[in-house]
C-alpha atoms as a PDB file:
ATOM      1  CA  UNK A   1     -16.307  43.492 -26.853  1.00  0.00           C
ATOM      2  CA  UNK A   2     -18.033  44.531 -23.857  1.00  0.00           C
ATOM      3  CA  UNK A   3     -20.452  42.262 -21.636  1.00  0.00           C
ATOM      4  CA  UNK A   4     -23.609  43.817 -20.246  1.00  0.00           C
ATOM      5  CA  UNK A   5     -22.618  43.208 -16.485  1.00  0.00           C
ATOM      6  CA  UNK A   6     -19.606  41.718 -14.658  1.00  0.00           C
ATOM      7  CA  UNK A   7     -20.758  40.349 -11.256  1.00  0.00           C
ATOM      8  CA  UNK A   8     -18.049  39.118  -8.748  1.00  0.00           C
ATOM      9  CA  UNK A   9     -20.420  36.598  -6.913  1.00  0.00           C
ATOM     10  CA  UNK A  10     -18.920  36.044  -3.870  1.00  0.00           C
ATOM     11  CA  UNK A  11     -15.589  37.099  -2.324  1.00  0.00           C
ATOM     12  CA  UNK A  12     -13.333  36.147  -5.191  1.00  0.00           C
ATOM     13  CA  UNK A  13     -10.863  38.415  -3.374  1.00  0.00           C
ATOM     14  CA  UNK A  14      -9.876  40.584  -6.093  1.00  0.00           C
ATOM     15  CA  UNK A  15      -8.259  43.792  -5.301  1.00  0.00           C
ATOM     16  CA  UNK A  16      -9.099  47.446  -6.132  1.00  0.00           C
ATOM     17  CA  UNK A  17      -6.769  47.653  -8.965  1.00  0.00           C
ATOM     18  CA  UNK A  18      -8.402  45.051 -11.408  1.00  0.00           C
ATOM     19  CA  UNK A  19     -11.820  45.260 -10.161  1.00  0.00           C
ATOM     20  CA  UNK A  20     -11.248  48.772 -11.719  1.00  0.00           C
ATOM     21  CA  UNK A  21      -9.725  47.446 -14.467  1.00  0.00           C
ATOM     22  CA  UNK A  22     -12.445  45.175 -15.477  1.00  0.00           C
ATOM     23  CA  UNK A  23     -15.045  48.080 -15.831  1.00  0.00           C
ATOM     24  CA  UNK A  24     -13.574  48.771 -19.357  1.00  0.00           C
ATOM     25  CA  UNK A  25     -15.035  45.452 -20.261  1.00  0.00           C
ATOM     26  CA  UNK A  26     -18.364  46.195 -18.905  1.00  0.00           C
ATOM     27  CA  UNK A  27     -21.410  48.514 -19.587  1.00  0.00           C
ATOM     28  CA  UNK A  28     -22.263  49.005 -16.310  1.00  0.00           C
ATOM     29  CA  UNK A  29     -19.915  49.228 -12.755  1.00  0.00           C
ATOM     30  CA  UNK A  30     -18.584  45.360 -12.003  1.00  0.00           C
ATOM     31  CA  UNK A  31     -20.807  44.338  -8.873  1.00  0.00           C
ATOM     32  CA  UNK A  32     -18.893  43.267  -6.364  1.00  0.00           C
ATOM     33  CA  UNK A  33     -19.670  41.082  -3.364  1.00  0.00           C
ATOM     34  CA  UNK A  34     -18.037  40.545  -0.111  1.00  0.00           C
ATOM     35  CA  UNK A  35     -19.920  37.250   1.247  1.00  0.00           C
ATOM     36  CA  UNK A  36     -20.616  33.934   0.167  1.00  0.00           C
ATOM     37  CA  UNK A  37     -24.239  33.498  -1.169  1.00  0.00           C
ATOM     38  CA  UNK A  38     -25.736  30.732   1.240  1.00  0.00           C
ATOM     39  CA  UNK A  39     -28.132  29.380  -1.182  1.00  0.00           C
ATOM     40  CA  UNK A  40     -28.910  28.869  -5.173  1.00  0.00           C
ATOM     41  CA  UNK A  41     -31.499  31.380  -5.068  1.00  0.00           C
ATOM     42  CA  UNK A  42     -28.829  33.902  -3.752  1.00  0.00           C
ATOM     43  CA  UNK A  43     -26.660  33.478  -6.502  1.00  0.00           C
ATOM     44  CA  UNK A  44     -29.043  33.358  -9.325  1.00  0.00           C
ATOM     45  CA  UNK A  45     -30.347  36.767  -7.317  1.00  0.00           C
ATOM     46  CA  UNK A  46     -26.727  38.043  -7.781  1.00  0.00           C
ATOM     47  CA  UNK A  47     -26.012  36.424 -11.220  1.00  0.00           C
ATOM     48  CA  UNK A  48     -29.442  37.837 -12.808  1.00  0.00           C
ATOM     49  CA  UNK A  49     -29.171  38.762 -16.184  1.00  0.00           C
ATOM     50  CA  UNK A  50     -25.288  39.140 -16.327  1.00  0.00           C
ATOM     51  CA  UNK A  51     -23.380  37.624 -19.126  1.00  0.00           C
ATOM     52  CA  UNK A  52     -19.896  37.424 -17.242  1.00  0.00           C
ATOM     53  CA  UNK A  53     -19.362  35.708 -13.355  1.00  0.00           C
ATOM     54  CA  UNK A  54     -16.427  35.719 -11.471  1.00  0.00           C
ATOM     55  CA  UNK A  55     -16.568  32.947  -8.693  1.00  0.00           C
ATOM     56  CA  UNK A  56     -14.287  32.014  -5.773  1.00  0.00           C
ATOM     57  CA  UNK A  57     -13.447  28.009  -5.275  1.00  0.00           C
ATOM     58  CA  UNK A  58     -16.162  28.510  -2.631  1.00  0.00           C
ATOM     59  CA  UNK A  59     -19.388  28.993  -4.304  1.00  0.00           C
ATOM     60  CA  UNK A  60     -20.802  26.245  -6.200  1.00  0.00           C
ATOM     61  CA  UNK A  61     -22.341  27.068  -9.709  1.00  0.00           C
ATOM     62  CA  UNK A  62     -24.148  24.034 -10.558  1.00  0.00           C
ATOM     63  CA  UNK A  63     -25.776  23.054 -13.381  1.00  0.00           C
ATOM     64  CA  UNK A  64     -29.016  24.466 -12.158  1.00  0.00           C
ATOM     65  CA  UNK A  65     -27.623  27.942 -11.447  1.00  0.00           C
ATOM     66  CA  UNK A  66     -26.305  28.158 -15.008  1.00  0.00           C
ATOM     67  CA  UNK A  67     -29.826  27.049 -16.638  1.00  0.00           C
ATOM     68  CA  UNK A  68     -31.391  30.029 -14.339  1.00  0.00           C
ATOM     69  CA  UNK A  69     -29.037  32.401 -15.975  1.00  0.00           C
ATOM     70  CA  UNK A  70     -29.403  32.442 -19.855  1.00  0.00           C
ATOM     71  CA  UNK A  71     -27.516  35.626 -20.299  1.00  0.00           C
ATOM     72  CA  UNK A  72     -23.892  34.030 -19.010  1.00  0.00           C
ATOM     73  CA  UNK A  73     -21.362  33.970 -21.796  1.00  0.00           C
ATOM     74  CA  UNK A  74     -18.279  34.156 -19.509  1.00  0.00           C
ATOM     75  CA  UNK A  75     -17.366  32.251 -16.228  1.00  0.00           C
ATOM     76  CA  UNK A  76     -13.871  33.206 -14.641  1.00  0.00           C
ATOM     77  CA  UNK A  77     -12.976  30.682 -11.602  1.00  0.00           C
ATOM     78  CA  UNK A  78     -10.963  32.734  -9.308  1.00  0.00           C
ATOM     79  CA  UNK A  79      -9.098  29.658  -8.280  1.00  0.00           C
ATOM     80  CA  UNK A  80      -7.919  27.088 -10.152  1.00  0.00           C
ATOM     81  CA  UNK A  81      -9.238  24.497 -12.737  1.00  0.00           C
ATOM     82  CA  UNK A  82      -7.092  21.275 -12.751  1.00  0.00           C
ATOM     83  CA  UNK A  83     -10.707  19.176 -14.278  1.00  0.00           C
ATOM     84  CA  UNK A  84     -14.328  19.275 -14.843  1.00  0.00           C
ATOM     85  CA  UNK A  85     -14.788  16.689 -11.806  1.00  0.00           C
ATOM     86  CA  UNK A  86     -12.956  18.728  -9.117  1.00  0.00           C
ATOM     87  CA  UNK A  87     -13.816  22.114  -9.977  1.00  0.00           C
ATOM     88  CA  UNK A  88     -16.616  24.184  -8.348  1.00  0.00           C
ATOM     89  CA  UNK A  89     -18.375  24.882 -11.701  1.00  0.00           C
ATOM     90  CA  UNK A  90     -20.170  22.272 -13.763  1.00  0.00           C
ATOM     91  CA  UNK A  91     -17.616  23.023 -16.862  1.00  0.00           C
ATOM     92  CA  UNK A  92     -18.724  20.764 -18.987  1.00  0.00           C
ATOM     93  CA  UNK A  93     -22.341  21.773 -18.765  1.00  0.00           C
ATOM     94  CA  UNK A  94     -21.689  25.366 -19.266  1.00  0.00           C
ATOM     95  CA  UNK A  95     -19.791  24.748 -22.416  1.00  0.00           C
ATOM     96  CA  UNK A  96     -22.210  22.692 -24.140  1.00  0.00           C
ATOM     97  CA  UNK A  97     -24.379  25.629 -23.240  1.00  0.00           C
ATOM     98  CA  UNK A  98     -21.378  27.984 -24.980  1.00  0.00           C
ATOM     99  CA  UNK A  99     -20.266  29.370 -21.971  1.00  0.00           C
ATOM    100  CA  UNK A 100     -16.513  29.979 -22.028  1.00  0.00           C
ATOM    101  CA  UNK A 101     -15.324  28.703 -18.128  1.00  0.00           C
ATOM    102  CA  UNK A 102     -11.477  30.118 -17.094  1.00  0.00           C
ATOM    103  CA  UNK A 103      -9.818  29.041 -14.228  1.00  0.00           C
ATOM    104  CA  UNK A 104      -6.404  30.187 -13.203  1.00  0.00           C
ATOM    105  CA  UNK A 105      -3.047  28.217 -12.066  1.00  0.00           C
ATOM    106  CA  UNK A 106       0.343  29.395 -10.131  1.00  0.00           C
ATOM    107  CA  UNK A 107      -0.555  31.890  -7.751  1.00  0.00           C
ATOM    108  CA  UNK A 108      -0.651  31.010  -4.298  1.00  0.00           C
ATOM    109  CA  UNK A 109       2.035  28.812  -4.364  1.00  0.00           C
ATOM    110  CA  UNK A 110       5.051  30.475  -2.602  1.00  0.00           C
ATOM    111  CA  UNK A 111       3.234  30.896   0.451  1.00  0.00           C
ATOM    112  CA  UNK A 112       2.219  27.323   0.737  1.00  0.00           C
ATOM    113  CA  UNK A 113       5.523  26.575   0.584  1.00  0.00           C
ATOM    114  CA  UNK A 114       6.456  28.830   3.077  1.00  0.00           C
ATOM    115  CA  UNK A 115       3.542  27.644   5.623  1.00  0.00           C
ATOM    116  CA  UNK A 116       4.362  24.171   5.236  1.00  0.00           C
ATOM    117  CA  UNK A 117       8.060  24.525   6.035  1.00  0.00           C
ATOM    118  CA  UNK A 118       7.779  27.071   9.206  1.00  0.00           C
ATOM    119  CA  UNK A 119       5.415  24.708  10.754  1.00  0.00           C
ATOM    120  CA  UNK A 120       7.271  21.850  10.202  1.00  0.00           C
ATOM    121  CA  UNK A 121      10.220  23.648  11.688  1.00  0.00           C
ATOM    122  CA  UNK A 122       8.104  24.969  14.895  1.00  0.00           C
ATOM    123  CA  UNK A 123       6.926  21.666  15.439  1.00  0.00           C
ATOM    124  CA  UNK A 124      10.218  19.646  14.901  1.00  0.00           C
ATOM    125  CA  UNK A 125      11.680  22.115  17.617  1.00  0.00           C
ATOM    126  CA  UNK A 126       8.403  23.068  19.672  1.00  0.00           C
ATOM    127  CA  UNK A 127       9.627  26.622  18.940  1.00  0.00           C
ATOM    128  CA  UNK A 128       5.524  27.530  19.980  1.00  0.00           C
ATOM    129  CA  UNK A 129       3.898  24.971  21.056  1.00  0.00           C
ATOM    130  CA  UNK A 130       4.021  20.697  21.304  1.00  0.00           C
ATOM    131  CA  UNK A 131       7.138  18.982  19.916  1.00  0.00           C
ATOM    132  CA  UNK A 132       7.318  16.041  17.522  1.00  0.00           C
ATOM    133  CA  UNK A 133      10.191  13.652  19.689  1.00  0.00           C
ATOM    134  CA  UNK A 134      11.585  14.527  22.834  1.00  0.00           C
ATOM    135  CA  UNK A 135      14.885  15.956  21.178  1.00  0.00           C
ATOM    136  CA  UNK A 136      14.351  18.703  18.777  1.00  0.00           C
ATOM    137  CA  UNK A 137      15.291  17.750  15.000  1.00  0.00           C
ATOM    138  CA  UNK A 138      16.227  19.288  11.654  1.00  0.00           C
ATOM    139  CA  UNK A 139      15.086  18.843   8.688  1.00  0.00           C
ATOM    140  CA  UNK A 140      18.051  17.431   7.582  1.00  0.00           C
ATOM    141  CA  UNK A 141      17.967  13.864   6.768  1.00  0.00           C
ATOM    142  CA  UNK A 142      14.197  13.843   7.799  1.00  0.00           C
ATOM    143  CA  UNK A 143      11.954  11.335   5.015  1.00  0.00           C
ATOM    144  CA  UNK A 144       9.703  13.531   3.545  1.00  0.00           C
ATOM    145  CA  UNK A 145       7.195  12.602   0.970  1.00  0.00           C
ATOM    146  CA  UNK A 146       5.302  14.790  -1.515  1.00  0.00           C
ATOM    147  CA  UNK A 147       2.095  13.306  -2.741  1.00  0.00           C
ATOM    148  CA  UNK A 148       1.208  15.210  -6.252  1.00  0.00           C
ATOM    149  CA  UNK A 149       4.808  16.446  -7.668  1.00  0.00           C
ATOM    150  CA  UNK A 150       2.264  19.714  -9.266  1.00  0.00           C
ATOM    151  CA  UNK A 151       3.732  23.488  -8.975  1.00  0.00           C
ATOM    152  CA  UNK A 152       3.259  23.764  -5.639  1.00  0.00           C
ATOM    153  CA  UNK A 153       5.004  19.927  -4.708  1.00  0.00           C
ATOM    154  CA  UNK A 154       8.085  21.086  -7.147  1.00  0.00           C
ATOM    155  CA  UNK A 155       8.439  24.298  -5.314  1.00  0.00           C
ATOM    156  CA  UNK A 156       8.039  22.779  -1.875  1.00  0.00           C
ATOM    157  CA  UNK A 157      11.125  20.190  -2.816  1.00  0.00           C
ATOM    158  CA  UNK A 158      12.839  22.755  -4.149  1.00  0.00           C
ATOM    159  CA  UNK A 159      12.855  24.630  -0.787  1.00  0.00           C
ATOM    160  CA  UNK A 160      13.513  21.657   1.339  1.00  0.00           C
ATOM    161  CA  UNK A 161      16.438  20.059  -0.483  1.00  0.00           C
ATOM    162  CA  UNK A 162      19.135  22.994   0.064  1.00  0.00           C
ATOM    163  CA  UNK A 163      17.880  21.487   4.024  1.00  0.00           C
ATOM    164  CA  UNK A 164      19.470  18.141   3.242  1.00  0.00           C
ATOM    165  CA  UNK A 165      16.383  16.471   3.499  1.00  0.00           C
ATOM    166  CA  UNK A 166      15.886  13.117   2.108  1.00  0.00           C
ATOM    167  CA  UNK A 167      12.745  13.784  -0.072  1.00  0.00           C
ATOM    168  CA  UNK A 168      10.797  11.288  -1.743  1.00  0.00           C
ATOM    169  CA  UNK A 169       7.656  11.825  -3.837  1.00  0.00           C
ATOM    170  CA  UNK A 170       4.626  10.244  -5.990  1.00  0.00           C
ATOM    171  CA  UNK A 171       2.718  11.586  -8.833  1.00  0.00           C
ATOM    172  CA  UNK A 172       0.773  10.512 -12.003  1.00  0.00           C
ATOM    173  CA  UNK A 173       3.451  11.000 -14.098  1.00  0.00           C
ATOM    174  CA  UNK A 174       6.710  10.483 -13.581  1.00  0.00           C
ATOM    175  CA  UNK A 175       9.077  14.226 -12.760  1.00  0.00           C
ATOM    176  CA  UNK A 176      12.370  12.803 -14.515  1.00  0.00           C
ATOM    177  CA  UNK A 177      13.882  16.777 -13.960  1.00  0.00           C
ATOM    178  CA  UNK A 178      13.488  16.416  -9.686  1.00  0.00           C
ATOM    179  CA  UNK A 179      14.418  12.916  -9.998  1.00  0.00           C
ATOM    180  CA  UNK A 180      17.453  13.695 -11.196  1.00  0.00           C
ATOM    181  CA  UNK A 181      18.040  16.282  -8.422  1.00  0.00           C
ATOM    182  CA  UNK A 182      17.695  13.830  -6.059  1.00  0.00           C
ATOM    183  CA  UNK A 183      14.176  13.600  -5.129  1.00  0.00           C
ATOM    184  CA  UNK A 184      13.341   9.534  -5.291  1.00  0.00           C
ATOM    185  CA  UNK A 185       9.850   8.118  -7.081  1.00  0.00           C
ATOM    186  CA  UNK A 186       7.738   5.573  -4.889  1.00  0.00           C
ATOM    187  CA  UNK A 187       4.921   4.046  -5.240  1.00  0.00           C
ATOM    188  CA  UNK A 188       1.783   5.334  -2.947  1.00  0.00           C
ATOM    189  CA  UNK A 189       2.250   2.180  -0.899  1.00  0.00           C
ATOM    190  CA  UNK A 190       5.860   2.611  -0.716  1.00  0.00           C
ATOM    191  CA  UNK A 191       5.839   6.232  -0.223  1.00  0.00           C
ATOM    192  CA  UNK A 192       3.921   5.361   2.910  1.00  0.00           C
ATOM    193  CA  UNK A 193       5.979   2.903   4.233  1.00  0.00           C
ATOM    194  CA  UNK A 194       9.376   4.861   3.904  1.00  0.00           C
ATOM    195  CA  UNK A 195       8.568   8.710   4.661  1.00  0.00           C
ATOM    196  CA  UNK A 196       7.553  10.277   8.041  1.00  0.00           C
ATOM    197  CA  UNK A 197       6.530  13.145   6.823  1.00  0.00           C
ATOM    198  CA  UNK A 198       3.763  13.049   4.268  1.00  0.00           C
ATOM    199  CA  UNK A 199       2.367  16.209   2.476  1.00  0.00           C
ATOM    200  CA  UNK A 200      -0.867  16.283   0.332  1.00  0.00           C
ATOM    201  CA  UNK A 201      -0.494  18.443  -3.429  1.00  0.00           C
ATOM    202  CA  UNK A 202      -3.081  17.391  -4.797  1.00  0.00           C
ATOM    203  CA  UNK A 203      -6.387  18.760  -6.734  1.00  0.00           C
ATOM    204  CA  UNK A 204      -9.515  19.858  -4.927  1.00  0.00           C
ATOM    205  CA  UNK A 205     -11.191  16.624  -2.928  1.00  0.00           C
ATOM    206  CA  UNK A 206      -9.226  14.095  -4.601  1.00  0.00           C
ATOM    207  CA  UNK A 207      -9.703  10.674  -1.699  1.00  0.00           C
ATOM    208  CA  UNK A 208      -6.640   9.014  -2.541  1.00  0.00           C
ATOM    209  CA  UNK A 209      -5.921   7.635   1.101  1.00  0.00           C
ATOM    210  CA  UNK A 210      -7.714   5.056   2.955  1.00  0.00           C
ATOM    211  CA  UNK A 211      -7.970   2.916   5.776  1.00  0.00           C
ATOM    212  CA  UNK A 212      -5.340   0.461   4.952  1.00  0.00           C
ATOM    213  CA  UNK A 213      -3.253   3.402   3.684  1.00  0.00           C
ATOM    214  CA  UNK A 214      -3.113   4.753   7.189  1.00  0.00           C
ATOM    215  CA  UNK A 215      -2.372   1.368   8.600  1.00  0.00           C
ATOM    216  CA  UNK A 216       0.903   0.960   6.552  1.00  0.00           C
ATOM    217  CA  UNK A 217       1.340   4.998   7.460  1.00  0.00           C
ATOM    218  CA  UNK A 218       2.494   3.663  10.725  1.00  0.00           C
ATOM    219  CA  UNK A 219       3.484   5.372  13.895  1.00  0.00           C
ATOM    220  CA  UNK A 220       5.417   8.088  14.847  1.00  0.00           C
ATOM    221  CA  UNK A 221       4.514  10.407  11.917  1.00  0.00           C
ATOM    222  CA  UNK A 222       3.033  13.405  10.233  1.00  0.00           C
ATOM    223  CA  UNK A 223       0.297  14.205   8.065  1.00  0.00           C
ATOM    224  CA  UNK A 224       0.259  17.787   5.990  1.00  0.00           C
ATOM    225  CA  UNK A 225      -2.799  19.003   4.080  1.00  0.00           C
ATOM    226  CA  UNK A 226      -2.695  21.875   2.302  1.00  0.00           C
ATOM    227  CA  UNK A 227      -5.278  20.691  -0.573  1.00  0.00           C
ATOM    228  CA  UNK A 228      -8.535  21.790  -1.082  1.00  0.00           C
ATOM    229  CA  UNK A 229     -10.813  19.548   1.040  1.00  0.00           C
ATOM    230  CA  UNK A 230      -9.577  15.938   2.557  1.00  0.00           C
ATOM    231  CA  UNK A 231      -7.445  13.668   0.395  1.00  0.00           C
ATOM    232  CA  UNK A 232      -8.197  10.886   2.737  1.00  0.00           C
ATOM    233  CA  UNK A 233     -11.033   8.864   4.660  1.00  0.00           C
ATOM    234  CA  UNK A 234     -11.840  11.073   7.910  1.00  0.00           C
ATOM    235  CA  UNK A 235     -13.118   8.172  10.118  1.00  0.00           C
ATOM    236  CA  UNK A 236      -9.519   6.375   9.395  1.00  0.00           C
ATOM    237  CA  UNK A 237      -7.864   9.540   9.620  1.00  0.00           C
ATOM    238  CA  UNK A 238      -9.483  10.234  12.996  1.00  0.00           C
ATOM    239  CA  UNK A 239      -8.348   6.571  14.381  1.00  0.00           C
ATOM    240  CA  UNK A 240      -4.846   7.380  12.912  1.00  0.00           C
ATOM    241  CA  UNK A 241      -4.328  10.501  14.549  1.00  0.00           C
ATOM    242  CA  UNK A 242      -4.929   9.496  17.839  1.00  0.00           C
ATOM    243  CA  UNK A 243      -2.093   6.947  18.278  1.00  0.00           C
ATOM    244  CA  UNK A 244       0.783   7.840  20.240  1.00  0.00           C
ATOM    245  CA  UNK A 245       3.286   9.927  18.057  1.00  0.00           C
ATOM    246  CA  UNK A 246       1.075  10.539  15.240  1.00  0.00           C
ATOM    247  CA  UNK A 247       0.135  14.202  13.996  1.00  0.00           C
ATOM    248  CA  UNK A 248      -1.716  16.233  11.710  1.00  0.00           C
ATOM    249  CA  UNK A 249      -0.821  19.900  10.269  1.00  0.00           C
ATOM    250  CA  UNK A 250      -3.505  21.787   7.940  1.00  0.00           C
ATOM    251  CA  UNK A 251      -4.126  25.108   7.335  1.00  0.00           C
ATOM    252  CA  UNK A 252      -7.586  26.683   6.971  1.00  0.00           C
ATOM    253  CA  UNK A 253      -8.137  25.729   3.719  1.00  0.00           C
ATOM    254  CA  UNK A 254      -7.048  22.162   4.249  1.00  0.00           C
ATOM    255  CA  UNK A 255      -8.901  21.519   7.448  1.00  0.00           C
ATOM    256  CA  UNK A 256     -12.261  23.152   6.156  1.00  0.00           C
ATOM    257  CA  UNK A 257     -13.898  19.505   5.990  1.00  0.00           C
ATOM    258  CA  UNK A 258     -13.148  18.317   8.933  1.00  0.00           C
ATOM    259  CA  UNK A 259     -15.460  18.607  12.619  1.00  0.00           C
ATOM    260  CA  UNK A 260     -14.876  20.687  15.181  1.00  0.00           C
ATOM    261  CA  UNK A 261     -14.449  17.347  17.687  1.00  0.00           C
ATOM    262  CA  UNK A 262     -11.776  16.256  15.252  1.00  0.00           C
ATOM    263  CA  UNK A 263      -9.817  19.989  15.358  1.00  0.00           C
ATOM    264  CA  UNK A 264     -10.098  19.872  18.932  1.00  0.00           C
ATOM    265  CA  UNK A 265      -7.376  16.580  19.055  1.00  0.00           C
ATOM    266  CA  UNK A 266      -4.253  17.688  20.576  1.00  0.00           C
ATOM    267  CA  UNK A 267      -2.486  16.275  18.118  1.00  0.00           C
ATOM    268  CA  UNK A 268      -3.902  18.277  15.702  1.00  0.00           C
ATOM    269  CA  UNK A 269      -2.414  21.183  14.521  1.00  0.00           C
ATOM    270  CA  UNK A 270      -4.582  23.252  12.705  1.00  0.00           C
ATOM    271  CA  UNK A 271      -4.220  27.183  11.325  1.00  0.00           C
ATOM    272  CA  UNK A 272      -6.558  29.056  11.619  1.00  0.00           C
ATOM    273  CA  UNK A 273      -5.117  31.140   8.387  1.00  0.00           C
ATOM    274  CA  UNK A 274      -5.345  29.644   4.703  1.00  0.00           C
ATOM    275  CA  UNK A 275      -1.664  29.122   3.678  1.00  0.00           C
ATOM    276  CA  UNK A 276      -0.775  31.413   0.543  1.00  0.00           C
ATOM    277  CA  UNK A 277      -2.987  34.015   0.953  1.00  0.00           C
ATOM    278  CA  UNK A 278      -0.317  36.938   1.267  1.00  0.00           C
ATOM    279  CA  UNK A 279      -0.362  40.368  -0.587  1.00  0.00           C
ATOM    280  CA  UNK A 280       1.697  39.078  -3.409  1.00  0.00           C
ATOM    281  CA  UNK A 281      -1.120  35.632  -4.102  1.00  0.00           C
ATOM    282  CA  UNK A 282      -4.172  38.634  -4.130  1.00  0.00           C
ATOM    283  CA  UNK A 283      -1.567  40.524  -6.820  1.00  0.00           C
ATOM    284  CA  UNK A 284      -1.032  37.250  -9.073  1.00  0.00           C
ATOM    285  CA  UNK A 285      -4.967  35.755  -8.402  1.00  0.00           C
ATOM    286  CA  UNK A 286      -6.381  39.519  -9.610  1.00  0.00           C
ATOM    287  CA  UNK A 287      -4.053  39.704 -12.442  1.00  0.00           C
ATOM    288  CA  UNK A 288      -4.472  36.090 -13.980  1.00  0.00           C
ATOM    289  CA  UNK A 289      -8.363  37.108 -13.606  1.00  0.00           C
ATOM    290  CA  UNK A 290      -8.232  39.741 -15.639  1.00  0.00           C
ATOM    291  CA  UNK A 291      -5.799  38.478 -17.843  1.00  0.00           C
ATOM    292  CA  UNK A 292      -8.304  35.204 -18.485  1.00  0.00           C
ATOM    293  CA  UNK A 293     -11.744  37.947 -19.262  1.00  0.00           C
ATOM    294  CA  UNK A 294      -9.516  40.621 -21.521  1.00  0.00           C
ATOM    295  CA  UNK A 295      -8.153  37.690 -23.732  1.00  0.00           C
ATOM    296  CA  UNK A 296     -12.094  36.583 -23.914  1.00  0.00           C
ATOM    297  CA  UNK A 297     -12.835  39.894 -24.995  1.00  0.00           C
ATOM    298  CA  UNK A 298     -10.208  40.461 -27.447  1.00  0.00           C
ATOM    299  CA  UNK A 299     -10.950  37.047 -28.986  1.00  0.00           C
ATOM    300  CA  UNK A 300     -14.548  38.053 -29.672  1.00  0.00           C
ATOM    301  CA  UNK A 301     -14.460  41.053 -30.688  1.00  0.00           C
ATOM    302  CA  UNK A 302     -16.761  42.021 -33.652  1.00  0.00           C
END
């Protein structure tokens, strides 16, 4: 099957080669936008009469937006879809309205990895700018815990164990497999308690730390968000990060809720660059797109 129009809605940063690709499935040229639509209006503008949307994490297609748009058959998230509550689109809606929603997983992945362990390296040593302790350290034997033990947590402990380091995490369910390569299961509290390093996996704004969380987080240590939006209370996360030997690291993605004031802490350590985003994430995130539409297409074929 073909749909009428394709319209890429916002910068869903898909590359030439599958934008290209996903013309085939359409009876007009895909419509492609660069920008993030600033209000509902916008996007319905955009949206129109089209019966297939792809969206970035960043736009919001509510359940308004989809009632404007009676022509949608096909929604492709350009990001990922761990559950109706955290996603960007209201999933549940659309489907009782019999619009097929696809999100993708696994793509990005590597290079969150990767950001998360040269930071923690610079700022161990102060290869470029503050340092942790007044003698530089390794990773080795440095307590790190991994909150949400997802594809991303697994690959980050599998990259930090060849280090030595002693690598706790917590999850929902329980990863017997990294257990039994040495990576120890605590409870939240615990996990608190024990590590000094503690890095957030976890799916978009999901709160899971609070004010008495960050008082048992207790000075000197470190803070990593790489998640979509906070996974804590700012105003105790604010209070935390300004005691003596405390620090935060986020990229752009993980810092995108938080104010300027707040960014502007010294002891704050914030990219300016979303972690993952390299040219191999753009290759993956276009071709699980397309992958997610063409199956569609094949399934409902007449």
């Amino acid at each position: 099957m073909k749909f009428n129009r394709i319209v890429c809605v916002d910068h869903a940063k898909l590359n030439d080669k599958t934008i290209k690709q996903l013309d085939q499935y359409s009876d007009t040229k895909v419509e492609v936008y660069s920008d993030y639509p600033e209000t509902d209006e916008e996007i319905i503008r955009r949206i129109e009469d089209a019966e297939a949307v792809i969206v970035s994490w960043r736009t919001q297609l509510h359940k308004e937006i989809i009632d404007a748009c009676p022509k949608l058959k096909y929604i492709g998230m350009a990001c990922s879809l761990f559950d109706d509550e955290s996603a960007n689109v209201a999933v549940k809606h659309a489907r009782e309205k019999g619009i097929t929603v696809k999100g993708i997983f696994d793509y990005g992945d590597p290079g969150v990895a990767e950001f998360i362990i040269s930071e923690l390296i610079q700022f161990l040593n102060g290869y470029k700018g503050p340092q942790w302790k007044e003698t530089p350290l390794e990773l080795t034997d440095l307590k790190i815990g991994i909150t949400g033990l997802g594809v991303t947590g697994k690959l980050l402990a599998d990259c930090l164990l060849p280090f030595g380091a002693d690598l706790y995490y917590h999850s929902r369910t329980r990863k017997k497999d990294f257990e039994a390569k040495g990576v120890k299961f605590l409870k939240f509290e615990d996990l608190l308690q024990k590590c000094e390093v503690l890095s957030f996996h976890l799916p978009k704004n999901t709160c899971v730390m609070e004010e008495d969380h960050f008082k048992a987080f207790n000075q000197p240590k470190i803070l990593i968000n790489t998640s979509l939006g906070l996974p804590f209370e700012p105003e105790a996360f604010v209070e935390w990060v300004q005691i003596e030997g405390n620090y935060a690291i986020f990229d752009a993605d993980g810092k995108s809720d938080l104010k300027d004031e707040v960014l502007n802490l010294p002891q704050v350590l914030a990219s300016k660059k979303s972690a993952g985003w390299s040219a191999q994430t753009h290759v993956r995130l276009s071709q699980k797109v397309l992958q997610n539409l063409s199956e569609f297409c094949k399934e409902n074929q007449q």
